[in-house]
C-alpha atoms as a PDB file:
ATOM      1  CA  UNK A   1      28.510 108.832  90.685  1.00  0.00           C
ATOM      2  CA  UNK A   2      31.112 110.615  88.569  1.00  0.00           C
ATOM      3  CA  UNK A   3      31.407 112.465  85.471  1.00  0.00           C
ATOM      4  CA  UNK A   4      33.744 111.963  82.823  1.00  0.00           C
ATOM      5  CA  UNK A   5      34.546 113.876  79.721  1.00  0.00           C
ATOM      6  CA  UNK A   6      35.993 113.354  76.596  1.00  0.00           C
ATOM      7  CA  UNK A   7      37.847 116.375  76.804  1.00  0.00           C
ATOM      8  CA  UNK A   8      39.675 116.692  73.201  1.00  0.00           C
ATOM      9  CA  UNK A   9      36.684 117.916  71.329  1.00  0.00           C
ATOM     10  CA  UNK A  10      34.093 119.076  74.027  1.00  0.00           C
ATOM     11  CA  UNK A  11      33.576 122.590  73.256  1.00  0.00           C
ATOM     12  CA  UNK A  12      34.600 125.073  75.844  1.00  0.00           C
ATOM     13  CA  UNK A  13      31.529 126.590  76.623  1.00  0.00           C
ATOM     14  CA  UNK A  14      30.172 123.085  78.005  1.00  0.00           C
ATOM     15  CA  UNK A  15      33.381 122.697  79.801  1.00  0.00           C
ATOM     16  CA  UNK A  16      32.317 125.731  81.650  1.00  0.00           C
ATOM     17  CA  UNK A  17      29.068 124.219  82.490  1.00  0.00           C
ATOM     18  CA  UNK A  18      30.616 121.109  83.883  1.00  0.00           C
ATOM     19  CA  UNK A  19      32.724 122.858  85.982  1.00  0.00           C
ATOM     20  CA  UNK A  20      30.002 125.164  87.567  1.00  0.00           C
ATOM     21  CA  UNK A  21      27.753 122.096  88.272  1.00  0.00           C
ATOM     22  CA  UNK A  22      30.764 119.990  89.541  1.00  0.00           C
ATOM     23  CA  UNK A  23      31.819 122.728  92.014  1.00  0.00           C
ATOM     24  CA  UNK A  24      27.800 123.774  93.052  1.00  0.00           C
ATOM     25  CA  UNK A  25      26.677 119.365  93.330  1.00  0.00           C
ATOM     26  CA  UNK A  26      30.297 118.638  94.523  1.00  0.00           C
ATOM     27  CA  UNK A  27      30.737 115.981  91.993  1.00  0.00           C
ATOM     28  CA  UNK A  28      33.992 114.382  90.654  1.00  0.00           C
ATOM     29  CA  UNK A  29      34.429 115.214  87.419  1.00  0.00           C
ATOM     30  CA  UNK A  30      37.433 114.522  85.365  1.00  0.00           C
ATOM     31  CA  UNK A  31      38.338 115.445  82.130  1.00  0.00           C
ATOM     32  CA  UNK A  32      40.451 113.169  80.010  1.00  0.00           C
ATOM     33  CA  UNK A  33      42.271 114.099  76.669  1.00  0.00           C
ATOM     34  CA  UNK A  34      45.797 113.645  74.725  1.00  0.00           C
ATOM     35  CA  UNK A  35      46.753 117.717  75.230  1.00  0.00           C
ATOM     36  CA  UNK A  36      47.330 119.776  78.375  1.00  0.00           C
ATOM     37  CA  UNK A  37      44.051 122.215  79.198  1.00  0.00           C
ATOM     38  CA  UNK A  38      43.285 124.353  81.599  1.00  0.00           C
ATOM     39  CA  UNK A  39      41.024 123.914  84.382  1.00  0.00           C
ATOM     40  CA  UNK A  40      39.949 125.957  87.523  1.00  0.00           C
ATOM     41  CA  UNK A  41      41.217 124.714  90.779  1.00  0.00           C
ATOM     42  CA  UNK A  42      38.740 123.005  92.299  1.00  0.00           C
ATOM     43  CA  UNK A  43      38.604 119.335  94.621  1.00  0.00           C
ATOM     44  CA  UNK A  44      35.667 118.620  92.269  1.00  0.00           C
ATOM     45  CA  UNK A  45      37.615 118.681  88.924  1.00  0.00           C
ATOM     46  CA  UNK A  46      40.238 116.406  87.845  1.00  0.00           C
ATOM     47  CA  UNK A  47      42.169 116.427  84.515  1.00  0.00           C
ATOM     48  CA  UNK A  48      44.430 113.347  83.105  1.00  0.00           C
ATOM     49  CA  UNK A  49      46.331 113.634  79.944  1.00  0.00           C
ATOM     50  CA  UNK A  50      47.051 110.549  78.012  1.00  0.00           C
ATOM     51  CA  UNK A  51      49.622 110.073  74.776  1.00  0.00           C
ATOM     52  CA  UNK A  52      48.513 110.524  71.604  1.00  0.00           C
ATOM     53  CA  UNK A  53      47.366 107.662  69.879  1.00  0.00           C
ATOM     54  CA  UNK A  54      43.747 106.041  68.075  1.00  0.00           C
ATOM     55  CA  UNK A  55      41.692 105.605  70.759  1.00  0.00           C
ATOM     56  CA  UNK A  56      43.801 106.270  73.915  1.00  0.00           C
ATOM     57  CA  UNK A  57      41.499 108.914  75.562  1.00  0.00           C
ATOM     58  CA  UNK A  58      38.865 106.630  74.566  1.00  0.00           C
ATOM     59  CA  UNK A  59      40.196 103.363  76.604  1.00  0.00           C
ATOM     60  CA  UNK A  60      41.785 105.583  79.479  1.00  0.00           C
ATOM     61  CA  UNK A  61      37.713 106.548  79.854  1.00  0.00           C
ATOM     62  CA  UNK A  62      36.083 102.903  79.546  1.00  0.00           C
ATOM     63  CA  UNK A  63      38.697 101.460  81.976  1.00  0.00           C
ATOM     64  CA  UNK A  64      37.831 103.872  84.814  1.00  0.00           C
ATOM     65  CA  UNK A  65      34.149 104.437  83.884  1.00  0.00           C
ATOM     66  CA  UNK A  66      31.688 102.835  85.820  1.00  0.00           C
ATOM     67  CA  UNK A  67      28.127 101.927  86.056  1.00  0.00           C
ATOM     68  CA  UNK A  68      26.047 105.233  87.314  1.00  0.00           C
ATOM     69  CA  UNK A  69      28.712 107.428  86.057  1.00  0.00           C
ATOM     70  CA  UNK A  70      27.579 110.280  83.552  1.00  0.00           C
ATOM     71  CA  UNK A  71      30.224 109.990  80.499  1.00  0.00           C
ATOM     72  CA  UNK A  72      30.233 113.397  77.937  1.00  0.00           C
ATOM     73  CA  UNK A  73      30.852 112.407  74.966  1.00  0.00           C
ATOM     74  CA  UNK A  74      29.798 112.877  70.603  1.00  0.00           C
ATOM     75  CA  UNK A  75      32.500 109.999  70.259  1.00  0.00           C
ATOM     76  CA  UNK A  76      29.414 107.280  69.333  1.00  0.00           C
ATOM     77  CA  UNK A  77      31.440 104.153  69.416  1.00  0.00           C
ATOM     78  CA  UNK A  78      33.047 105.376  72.868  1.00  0.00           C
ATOM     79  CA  UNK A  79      28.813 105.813  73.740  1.00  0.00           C
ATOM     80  CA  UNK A  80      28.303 102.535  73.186  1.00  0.00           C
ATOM     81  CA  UNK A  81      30.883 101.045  74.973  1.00  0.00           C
ATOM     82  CA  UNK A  82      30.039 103.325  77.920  1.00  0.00           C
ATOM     83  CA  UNK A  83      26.098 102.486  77.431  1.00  0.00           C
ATOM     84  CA  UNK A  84      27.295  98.875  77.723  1.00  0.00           C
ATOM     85  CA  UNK A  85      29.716  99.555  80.994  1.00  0.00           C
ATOM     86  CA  UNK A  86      25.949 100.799  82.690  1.00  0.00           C
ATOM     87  CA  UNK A  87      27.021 104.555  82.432  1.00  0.00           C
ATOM     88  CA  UNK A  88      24.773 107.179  81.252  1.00  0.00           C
ATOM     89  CA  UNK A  89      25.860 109.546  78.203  1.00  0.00           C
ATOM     90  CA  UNK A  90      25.298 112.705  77.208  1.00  0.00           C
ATOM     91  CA  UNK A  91      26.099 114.294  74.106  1.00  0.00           C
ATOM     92  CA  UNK A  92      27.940 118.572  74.275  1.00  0.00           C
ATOM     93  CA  UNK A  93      24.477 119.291  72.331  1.00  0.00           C
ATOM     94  CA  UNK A  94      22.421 117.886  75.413  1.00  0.00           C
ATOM     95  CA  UNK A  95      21.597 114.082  73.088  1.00  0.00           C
ATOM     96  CA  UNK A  96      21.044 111.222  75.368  1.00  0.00           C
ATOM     97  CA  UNK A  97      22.513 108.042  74.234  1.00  0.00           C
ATOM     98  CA  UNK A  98      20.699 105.091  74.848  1.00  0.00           C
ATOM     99  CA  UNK A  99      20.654 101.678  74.562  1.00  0.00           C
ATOM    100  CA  UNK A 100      17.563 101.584  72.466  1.00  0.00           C
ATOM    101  CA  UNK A 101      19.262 104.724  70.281  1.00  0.00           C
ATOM    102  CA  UNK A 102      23.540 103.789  69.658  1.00  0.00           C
ATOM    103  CA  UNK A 103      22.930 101.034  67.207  1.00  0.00           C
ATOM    104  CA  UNK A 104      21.219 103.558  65.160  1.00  0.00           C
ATOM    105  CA  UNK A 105      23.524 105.934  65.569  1.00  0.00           C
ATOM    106  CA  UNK A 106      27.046 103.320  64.887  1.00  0.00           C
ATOM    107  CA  UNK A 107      25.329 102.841  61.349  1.00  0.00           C
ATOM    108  CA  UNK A 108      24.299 106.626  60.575  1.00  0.00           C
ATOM    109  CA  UNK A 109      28.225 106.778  61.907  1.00  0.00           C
ATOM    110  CA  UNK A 110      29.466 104.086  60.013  1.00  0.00           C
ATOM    111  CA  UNK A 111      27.517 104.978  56.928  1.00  0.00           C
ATOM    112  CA  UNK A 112      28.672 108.653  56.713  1.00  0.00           C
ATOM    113  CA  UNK A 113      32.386 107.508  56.509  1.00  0.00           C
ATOM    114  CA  UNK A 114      31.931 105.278  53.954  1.00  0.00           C
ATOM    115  CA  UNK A 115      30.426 108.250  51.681  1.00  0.00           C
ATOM    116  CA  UNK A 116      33.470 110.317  53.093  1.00  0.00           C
ATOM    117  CA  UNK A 117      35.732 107.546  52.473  1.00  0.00           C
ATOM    118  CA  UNK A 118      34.012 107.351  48.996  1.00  0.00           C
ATOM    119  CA  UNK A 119      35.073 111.410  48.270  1.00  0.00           C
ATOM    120  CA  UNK A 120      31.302 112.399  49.135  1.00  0.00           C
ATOM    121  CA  UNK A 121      31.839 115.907  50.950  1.00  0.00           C
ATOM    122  CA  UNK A 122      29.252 115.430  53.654  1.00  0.00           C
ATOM    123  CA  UNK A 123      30.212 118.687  56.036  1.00  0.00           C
ATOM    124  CA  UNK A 124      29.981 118.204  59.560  1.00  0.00           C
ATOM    125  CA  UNK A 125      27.463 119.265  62.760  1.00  0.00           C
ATOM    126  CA  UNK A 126      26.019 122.368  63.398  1.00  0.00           C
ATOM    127  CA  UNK A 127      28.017 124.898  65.179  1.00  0.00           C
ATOM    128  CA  UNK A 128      26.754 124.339  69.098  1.00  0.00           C
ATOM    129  CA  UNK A 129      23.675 126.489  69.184  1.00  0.00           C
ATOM    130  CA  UNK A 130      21.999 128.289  72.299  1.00  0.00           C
ATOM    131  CA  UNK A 131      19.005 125.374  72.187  1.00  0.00           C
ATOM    132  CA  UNK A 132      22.078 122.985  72.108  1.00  0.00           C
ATOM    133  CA  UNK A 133      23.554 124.697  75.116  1.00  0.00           C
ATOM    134  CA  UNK A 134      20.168 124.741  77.339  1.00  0.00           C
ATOM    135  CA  UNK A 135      19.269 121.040  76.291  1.00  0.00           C
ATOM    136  CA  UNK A 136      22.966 119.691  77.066  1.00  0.00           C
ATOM    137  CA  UNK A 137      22.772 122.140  80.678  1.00  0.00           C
ATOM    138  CA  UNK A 138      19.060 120.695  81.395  1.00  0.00           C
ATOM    139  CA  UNK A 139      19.652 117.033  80.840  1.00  0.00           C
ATOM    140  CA  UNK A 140      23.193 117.716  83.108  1.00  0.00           C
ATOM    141  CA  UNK A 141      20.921 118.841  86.039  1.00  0.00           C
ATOM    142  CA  UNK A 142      18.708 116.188  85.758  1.00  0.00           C
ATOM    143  CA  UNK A 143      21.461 113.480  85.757  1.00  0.00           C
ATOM    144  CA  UNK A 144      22.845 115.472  88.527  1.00  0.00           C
ATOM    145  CA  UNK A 145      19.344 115.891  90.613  1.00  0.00           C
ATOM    146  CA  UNK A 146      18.361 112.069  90.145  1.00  0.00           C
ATOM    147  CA  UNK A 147      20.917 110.380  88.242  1.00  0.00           C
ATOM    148  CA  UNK A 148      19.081 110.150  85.277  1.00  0.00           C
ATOM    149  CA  UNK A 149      19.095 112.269  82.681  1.00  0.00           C
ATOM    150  CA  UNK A 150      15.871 111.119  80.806  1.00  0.00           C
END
């Protein structure tokens, strides 16, 4: 089982989490995004950049991903592929997606650009709170204790 991570707009504090837990579990996990970041050296912690581009970071992910693997990610279509590719996926703020759950979540998606698209301001999420940070870290060690993170 590996652990991949949409990398672009994962917030830096659960980066750090990822890379404790990949280095104390000795788990792959490999970051993926279209600009250069830094990460510790470590066996257990791989980074590929892609080009810029719609969705390139996105397909990089679902071409490697595979079923068992542990995909972060608040990128819901991405989810869903990923949900249907048999991987697990967690959300930065510790959300499991699910397939009884994306559906819902494509329309809430889907719906919320069209009232941006209209010239509805809608704002966006919730700076990452400490709850966020202890759910997201919780349902990690759980995936990583049993492979599940429900």
């Amino acid at each position: 089982m590996k652990i991949w991570v949409d990398a672009d707009a994962c917030p830096v504090v659960i980066k750090e989490t990822l890379f404790r837990a990949a280095n104390r579990t000795q788990t792959l996990t490999t970051l993926v995004a279209n600009h250069t970041m830094r990460i510790p050296p470590s066996p257990n912690i791989k980074f590929q950049q892609v080009e810029h581009g719609f969705d390139v970071a996105d397909n990089k992910i679902v071409k490697q991903l595979e079923s068992g693997d542990l995909l972060i990610t608040s990128d819901i279509p991405l989810a869903a592929e990923a949900i249907e590719k048999g991987a697990t996926v967690l959300s930065p703020r510790g959300e499991l997606y699910t397939e009884s759950n994306i559906r819902a979540r494509l329309n809430m998606r889907d719906f919320m650009e069209g009232l941006r698209n209209s010239g509805v301001e809608v704002g966006g999420p919730n700076a990452l709170s400490q709850a966020d940070r202890q759910a997201f870290a919780n349902k990690l060690n759980r995936w990583l204790s049993k492979g599940s993170a429900d």
